[in-house]
N, C-alpha and C. Protein backbone atom coordinates (compact mmCIF):
# COMPACT_ATOMS: atom_id res chain seq x y z
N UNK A 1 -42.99 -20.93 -170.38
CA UNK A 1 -42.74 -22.26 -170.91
C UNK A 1 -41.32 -22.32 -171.45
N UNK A 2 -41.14 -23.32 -171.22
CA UNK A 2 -39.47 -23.70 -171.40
C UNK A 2 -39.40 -24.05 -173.31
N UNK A 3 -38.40 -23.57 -173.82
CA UNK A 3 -38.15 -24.45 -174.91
C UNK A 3 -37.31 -25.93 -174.98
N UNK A 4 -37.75 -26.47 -175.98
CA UNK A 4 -37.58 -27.59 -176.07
C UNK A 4 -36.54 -27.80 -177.38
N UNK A 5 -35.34 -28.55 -177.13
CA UNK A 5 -34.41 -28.89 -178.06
C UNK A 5 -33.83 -30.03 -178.34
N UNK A 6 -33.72 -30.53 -179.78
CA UNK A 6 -33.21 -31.82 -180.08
C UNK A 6 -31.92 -31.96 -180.61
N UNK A 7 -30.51 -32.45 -180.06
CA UNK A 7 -29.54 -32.93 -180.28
C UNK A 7 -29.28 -33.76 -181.36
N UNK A 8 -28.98 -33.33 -182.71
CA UNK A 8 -29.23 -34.27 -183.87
C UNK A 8 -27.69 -34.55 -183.83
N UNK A 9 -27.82 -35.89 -184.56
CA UNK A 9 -26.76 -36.41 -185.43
C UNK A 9 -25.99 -36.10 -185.59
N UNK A 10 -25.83 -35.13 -186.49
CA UNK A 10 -24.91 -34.14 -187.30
C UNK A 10 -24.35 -33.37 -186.14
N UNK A 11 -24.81 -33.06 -184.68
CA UNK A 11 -24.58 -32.43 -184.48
C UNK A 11 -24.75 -30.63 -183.86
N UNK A 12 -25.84 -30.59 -185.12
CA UNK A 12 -26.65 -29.58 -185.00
C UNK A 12 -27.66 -29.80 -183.94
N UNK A 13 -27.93 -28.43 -183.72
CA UNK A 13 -29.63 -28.25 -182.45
C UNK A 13 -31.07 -27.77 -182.92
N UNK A 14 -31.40 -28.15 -182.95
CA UNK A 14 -32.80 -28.55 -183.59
C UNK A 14 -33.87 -28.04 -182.55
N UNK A 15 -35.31 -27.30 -182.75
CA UNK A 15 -36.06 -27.39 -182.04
C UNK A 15 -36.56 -28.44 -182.09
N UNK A 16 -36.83 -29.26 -180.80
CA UNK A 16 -37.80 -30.43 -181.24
C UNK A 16 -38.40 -30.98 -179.67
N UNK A 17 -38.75 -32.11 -179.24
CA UNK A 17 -39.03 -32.57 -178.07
C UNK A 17 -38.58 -33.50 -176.98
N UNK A 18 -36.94 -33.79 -177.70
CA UNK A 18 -36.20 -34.75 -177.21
C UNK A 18 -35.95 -34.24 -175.50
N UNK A 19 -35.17 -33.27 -175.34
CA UNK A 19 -34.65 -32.75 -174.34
C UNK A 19 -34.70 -31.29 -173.79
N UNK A 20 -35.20 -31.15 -172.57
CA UNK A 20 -35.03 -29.71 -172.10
C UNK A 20 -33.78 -28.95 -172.34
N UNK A 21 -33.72 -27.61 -172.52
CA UNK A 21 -32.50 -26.90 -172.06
C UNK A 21 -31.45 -27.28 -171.51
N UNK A 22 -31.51 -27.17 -170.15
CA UNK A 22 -30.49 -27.20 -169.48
C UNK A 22 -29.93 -28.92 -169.49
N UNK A 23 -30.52 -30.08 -169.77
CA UNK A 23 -30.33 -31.53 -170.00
C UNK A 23 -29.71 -31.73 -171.02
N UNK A 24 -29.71 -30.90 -172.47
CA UNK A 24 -28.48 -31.20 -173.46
C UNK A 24 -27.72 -30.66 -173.11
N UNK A 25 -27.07 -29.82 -172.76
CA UNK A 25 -26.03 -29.06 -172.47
C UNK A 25 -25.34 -29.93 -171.26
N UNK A 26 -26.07 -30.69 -170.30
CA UNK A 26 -24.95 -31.70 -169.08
C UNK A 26 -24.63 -32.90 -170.12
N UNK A 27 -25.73 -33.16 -170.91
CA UNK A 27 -25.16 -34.59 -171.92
C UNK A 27 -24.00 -34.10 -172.74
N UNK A 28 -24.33 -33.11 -173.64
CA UNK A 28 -23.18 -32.78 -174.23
C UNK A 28 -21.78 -32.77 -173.09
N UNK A 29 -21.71 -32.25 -172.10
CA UNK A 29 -20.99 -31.72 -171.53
C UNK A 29 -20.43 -32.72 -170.93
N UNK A 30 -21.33 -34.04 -170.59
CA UNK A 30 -20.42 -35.21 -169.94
C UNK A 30 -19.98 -36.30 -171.22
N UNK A 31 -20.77 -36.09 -172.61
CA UNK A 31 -20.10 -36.91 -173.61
C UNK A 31 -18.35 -36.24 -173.79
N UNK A 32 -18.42 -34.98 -174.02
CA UNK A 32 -16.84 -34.22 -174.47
C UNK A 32 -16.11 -34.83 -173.36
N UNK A 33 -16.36 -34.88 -171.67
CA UNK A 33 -16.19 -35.36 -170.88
C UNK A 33 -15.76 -36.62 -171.03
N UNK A 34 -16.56 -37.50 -171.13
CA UNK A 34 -16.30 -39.14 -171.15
C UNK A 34 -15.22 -39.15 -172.34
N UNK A 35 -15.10 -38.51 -173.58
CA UNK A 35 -14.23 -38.72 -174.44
C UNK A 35 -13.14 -38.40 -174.50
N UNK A 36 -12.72 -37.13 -173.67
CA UNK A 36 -11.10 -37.14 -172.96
C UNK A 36 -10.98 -37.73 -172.02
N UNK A 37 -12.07 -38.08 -171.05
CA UNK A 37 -11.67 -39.41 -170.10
C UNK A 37 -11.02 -40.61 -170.91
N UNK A 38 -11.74 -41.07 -171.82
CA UNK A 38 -11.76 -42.19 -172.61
C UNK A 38 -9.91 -42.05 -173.33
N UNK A 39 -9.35 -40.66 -174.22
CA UNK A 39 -8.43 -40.75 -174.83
C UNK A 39 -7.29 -40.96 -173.51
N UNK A 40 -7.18 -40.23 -172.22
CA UNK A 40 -6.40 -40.47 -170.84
C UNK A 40 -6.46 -41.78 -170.78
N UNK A 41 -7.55 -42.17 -170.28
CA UNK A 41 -7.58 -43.76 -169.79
C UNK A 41 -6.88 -44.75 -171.33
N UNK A 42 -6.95 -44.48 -172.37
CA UNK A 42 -6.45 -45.71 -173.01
C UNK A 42 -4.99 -44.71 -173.03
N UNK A 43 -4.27 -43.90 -172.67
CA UNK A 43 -2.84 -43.70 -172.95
C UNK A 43 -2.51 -44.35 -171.55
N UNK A 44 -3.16 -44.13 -170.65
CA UNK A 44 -2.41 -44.77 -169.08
C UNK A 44 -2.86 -46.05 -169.43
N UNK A 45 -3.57 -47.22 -170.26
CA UNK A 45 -3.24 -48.14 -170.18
C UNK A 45 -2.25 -48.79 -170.72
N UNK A 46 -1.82 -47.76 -172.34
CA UNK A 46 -0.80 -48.54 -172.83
C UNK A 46 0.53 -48.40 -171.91
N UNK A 47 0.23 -47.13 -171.42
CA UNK A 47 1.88 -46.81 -170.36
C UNK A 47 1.81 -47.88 -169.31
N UNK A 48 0.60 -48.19 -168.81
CA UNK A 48 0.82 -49.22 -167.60
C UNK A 48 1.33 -50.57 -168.13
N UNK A 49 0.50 -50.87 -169.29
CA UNK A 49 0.85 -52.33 -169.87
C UNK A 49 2.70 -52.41 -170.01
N UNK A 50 3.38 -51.25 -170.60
CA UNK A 50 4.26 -51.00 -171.03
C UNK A 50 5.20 -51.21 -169.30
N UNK A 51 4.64 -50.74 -168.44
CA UNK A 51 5.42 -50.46 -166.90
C UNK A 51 5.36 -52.17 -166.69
N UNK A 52 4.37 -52.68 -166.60
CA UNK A 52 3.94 -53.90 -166.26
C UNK A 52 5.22 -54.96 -166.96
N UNK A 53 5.06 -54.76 -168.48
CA UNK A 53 5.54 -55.94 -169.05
C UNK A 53 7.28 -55.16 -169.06
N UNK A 54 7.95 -54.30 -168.50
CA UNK A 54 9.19 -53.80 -168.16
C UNK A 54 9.70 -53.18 -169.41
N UNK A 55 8.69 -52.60 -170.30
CA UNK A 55 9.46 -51.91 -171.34
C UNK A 55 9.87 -50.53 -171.48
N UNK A 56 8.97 -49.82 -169.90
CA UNK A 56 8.66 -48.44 -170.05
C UNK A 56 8.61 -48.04 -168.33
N UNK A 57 9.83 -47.43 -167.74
CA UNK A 57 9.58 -46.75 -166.46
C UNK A 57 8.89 -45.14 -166.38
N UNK A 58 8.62 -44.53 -165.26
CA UNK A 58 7.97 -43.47 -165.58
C UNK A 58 9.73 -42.64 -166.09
N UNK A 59 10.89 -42.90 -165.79
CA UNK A 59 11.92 -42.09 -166.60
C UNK A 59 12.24 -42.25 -167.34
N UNK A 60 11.69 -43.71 -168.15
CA UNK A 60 12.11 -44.19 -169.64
C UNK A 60 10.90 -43.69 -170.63
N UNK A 61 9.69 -43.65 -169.99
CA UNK A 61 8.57 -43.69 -171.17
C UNK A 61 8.84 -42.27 -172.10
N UNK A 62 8.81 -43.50 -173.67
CA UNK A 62 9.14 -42.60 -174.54
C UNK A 62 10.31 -42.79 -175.42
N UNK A 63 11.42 -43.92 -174.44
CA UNK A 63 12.58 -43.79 -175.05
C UNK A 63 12.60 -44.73 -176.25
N UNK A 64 14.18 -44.02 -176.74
CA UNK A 64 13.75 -45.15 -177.76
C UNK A 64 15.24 -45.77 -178.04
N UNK A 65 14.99 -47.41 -178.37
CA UNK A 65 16.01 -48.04 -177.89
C UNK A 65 15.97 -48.86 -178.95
N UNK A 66 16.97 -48.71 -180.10
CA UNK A 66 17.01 -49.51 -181.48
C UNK A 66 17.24 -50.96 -181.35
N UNK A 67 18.22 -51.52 -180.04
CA UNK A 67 18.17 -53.00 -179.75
C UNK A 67 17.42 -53.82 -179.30
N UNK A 68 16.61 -52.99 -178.78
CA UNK A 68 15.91 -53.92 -177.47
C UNK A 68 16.58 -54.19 -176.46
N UNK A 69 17.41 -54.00 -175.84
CA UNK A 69 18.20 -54.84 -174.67
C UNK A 69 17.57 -54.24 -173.14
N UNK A 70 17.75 -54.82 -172.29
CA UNK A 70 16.77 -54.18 -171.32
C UNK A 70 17.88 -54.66 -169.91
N UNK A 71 18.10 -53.87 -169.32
CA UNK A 71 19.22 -54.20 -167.89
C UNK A 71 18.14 -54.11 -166.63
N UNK A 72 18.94 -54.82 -165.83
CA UNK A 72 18.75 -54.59 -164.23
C UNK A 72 19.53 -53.55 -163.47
N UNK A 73 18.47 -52.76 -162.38
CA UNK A 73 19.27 -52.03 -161.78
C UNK A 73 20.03 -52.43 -159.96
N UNK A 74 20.85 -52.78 -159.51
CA UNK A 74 21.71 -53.70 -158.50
C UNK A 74 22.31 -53.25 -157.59
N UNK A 75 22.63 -54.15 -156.69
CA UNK A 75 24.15 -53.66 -156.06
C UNK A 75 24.04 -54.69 -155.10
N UNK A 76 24.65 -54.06 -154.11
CA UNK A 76 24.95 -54.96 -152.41
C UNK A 76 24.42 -54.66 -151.64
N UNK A 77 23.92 -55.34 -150.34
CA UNK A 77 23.38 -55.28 -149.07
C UNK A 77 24.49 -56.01 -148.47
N UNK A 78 25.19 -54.97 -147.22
CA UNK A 78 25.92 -55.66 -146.15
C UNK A 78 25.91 -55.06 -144.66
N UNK A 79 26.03 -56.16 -144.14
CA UNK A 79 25.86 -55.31 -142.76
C UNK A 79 24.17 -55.57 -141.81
N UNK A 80 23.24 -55.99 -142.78
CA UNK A 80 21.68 -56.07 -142.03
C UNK A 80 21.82 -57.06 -141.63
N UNK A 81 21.73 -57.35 -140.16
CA UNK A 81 20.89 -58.24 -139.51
C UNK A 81 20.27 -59.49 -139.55
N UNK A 82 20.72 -60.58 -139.54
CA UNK A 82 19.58 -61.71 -139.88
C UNK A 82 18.42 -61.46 -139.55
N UNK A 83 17.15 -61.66 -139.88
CA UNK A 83 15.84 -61.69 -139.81
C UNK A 83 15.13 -60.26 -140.12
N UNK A 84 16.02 -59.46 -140.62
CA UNK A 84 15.65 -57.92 -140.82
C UNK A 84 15.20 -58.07 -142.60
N UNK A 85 14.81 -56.84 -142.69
CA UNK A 85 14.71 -56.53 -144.20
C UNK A 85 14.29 -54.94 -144.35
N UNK A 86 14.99 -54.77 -145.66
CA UNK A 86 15.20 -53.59 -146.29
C UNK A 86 14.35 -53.43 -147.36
N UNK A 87 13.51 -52.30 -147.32
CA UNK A 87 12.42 -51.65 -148.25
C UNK A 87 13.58 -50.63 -148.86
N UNK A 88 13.58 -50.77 -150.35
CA UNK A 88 14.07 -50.31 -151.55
C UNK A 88 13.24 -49.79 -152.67
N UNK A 89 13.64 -48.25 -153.26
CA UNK A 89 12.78 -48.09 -154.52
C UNK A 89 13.89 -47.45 -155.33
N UNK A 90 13.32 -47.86 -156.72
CA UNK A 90 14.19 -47.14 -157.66
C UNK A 90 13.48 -45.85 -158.72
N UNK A 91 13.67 -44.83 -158.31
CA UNK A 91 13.06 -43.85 -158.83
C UNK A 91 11.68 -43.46 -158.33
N UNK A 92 11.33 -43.92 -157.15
CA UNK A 92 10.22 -44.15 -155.86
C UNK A 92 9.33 -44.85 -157.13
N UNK A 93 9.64 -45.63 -158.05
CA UNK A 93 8.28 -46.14 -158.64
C UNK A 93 8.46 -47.68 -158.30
N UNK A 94 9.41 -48.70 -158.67
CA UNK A 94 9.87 -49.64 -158.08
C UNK A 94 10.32 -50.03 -156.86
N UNK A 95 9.31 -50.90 -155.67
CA UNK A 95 9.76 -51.18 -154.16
C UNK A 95 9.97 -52.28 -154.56
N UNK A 96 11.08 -52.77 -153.82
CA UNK A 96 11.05 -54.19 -153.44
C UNK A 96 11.53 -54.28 -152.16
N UNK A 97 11.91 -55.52 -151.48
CA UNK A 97 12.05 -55.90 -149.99
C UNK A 97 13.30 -56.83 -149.88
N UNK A 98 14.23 -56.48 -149.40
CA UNK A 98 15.23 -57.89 -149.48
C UNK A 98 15.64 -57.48 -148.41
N UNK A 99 16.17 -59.39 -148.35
CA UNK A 99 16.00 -59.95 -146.56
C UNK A 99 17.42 -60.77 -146.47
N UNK A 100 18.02 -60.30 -147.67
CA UNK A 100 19.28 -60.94 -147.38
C UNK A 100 20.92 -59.79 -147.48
N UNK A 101 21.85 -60.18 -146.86
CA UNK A 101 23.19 -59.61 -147.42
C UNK A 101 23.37 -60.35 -148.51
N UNK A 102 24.26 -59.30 -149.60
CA UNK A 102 24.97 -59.76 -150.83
C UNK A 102 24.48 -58.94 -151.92
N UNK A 103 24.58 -59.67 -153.36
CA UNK A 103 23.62 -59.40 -154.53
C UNK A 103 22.14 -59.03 -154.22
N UNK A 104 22.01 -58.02 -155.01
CA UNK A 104 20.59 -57.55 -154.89
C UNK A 104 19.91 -57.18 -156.47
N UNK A 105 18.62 -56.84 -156.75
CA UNK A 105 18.62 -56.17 -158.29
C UNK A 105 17.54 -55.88 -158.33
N UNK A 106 16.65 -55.18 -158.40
CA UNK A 106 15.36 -54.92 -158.68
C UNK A 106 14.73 -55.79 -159.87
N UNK A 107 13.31 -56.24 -159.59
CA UNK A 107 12.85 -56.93 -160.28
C UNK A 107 12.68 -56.60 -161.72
N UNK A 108 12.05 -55.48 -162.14
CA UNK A 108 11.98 -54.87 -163.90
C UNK A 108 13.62 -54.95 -164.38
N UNK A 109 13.44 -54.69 -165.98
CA UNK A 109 14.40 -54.19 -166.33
C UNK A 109 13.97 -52.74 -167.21
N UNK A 110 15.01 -52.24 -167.60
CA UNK A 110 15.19 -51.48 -168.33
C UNK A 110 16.04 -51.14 -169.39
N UNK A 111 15.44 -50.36 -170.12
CA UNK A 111 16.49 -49.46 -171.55
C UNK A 111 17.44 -48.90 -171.54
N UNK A 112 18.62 -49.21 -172.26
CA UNK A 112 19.82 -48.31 -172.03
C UNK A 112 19.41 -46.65 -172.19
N UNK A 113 20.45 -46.01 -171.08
CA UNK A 113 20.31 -44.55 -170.68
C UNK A 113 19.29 -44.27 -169.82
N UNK A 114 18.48 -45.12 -169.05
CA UNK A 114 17.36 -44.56 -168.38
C UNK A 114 18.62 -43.81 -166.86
N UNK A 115 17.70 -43.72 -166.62
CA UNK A 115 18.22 -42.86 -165.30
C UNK A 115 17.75 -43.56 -164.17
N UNK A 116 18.15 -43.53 -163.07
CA UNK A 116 17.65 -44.55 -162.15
C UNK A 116 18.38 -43.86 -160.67
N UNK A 117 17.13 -43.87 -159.79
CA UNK A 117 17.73 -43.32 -158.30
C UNK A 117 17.39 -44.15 -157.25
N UNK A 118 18.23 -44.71 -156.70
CA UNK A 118 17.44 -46.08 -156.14
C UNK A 118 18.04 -45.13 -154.23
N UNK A 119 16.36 -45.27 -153.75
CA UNK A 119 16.33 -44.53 -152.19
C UNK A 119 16.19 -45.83 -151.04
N UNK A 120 16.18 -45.43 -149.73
CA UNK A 120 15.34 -46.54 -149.35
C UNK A 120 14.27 -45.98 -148.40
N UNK A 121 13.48 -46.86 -148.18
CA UNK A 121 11.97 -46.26 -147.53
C UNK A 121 11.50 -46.61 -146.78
N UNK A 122 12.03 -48.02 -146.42
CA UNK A 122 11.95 -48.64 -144.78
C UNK A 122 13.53 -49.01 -144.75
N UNK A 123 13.82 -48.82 -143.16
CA UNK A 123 14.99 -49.18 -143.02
C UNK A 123 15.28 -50.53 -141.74
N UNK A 124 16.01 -51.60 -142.35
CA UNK A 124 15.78 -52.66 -140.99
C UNK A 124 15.66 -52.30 -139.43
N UNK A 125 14.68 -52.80 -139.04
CA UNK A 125 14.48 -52.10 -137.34
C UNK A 125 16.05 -52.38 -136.58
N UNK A 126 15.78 -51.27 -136.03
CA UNK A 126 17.09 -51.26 -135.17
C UNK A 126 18.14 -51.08 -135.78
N UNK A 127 18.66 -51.03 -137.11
CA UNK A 127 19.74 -50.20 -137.58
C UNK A 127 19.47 -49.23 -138.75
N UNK A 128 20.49 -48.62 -139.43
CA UNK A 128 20.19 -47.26 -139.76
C UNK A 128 21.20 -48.21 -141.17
N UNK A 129 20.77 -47.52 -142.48
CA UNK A 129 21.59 -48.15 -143.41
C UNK A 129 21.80 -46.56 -144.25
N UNK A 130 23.36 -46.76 -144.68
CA UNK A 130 23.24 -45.50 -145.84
C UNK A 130 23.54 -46.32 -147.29
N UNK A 131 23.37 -45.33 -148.41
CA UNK A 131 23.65 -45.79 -149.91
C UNK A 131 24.87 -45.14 -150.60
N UNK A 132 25.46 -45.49 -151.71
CA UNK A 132 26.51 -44.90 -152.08
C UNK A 132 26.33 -45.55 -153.68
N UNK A 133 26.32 -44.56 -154.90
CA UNK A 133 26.24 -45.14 -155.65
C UNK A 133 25.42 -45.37 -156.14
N UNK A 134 24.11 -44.67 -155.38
CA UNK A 134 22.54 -45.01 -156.13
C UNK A 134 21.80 -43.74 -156.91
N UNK A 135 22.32 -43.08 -158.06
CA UNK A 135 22.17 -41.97 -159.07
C UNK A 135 22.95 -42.62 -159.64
N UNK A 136 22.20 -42.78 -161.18
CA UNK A 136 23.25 -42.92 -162.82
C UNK A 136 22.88 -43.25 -163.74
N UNK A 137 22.77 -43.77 -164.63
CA UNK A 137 22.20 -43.80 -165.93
C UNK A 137 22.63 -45.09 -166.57
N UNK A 138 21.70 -46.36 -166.64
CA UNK A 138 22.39 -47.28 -167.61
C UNK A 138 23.02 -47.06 -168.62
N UNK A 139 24.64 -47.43 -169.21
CA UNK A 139 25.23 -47.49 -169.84
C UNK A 139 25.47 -48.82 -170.30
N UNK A 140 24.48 -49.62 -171.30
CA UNK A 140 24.84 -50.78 -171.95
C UNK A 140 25.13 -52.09 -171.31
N UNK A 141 24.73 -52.15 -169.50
CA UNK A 141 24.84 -52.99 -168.88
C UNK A 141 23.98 -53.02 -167.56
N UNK A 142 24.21 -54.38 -166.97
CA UNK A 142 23.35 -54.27 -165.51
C UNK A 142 23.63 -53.48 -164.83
N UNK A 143 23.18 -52.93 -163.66
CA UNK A 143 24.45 -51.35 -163.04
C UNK A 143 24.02 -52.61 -161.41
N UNK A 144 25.48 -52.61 -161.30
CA UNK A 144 25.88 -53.76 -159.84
C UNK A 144 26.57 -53.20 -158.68
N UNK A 145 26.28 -51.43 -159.33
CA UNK A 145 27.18 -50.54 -158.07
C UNK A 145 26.53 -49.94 -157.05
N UNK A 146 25.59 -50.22 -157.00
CA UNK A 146 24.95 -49.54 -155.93
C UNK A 146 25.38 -50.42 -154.32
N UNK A 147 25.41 -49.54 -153.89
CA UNK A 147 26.42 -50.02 -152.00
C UNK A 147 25.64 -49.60 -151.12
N UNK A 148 24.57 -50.78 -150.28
CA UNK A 148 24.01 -50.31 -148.96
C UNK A 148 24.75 -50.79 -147.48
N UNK A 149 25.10 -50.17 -146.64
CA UNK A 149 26.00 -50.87 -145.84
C UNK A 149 24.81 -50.44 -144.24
N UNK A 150 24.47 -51.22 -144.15
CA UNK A 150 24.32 -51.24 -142.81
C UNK A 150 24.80 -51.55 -141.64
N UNK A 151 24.44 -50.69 -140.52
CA UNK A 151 25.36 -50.90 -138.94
C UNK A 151 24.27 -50.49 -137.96
């Protein structure tokens, strides 16, 4: 015959008739469970809320920025194609898509000093584009140097 044990309150284990053996030990084991699930899941929500509302990239989270001021990261598209478009990321966490030559900027902003590597990840069909200028670190302004030239 199996013994029988009760999961009290406090904490303590109790003989009693609540639960078999081996059944407190998976409850216990998926409550400790669910409760570092639980402390993860509410830190990735404040980080997401934080990604979402542009206060916090995955290279900024954490920083700390006594003004508040928050920049765009930019540059040029020249050289693509009418009817083409260019897949862009900045730090592979930010894609965007632009379908035009000229001014460009990624949609978030950010905190002075973040770091920012802007790649690209689709390239307009039929031509080949390079970058120049896309590694650096906001310094107190929009950064408008980044140079894609396509041919």
């Amino acid at each position: 015959m199996r013994s029988v044990f009760n999961l009290s309150r406090n904490g303590s284990l109790n003989k009693g008739v609540r639960f078999f053996y081996p059944v407190w030990i998976i409850v216990l084991f998926f409550s400790i469970l669910n409760c570092e699930l639980r402390e993860k899941e509410n830190a990735t929500d404040r980080l997401l809320k934080e990604l979402v509302n542009g206060a916090a990239t995955p290279s900024s989270a954490g920083a700390n920025d006594s003004d508040n001021k928050y920049f765009k990261v930019g540059g040029t598209i020249s050289g693509m194609d009418g009817g083409k478009s260019i897949t862009l990321a900045n730090n592979l966490f930010e894609v965007s898509v632009f379908v035009f030559n000229g001014p460009f900027s990624f949609p978030y902003s950010y905190v002075n000093n973040t770091t920012y590597s802007v790649s690209i990840t689709s390239q307009p069909v039929g031509q080949t584009c390079t970058l120049a200028n896309q590694n650096g670190s906001i310094l107190n302004a929009d950064v408008t140097s980044v140079i894609i030239l396509c041919n």
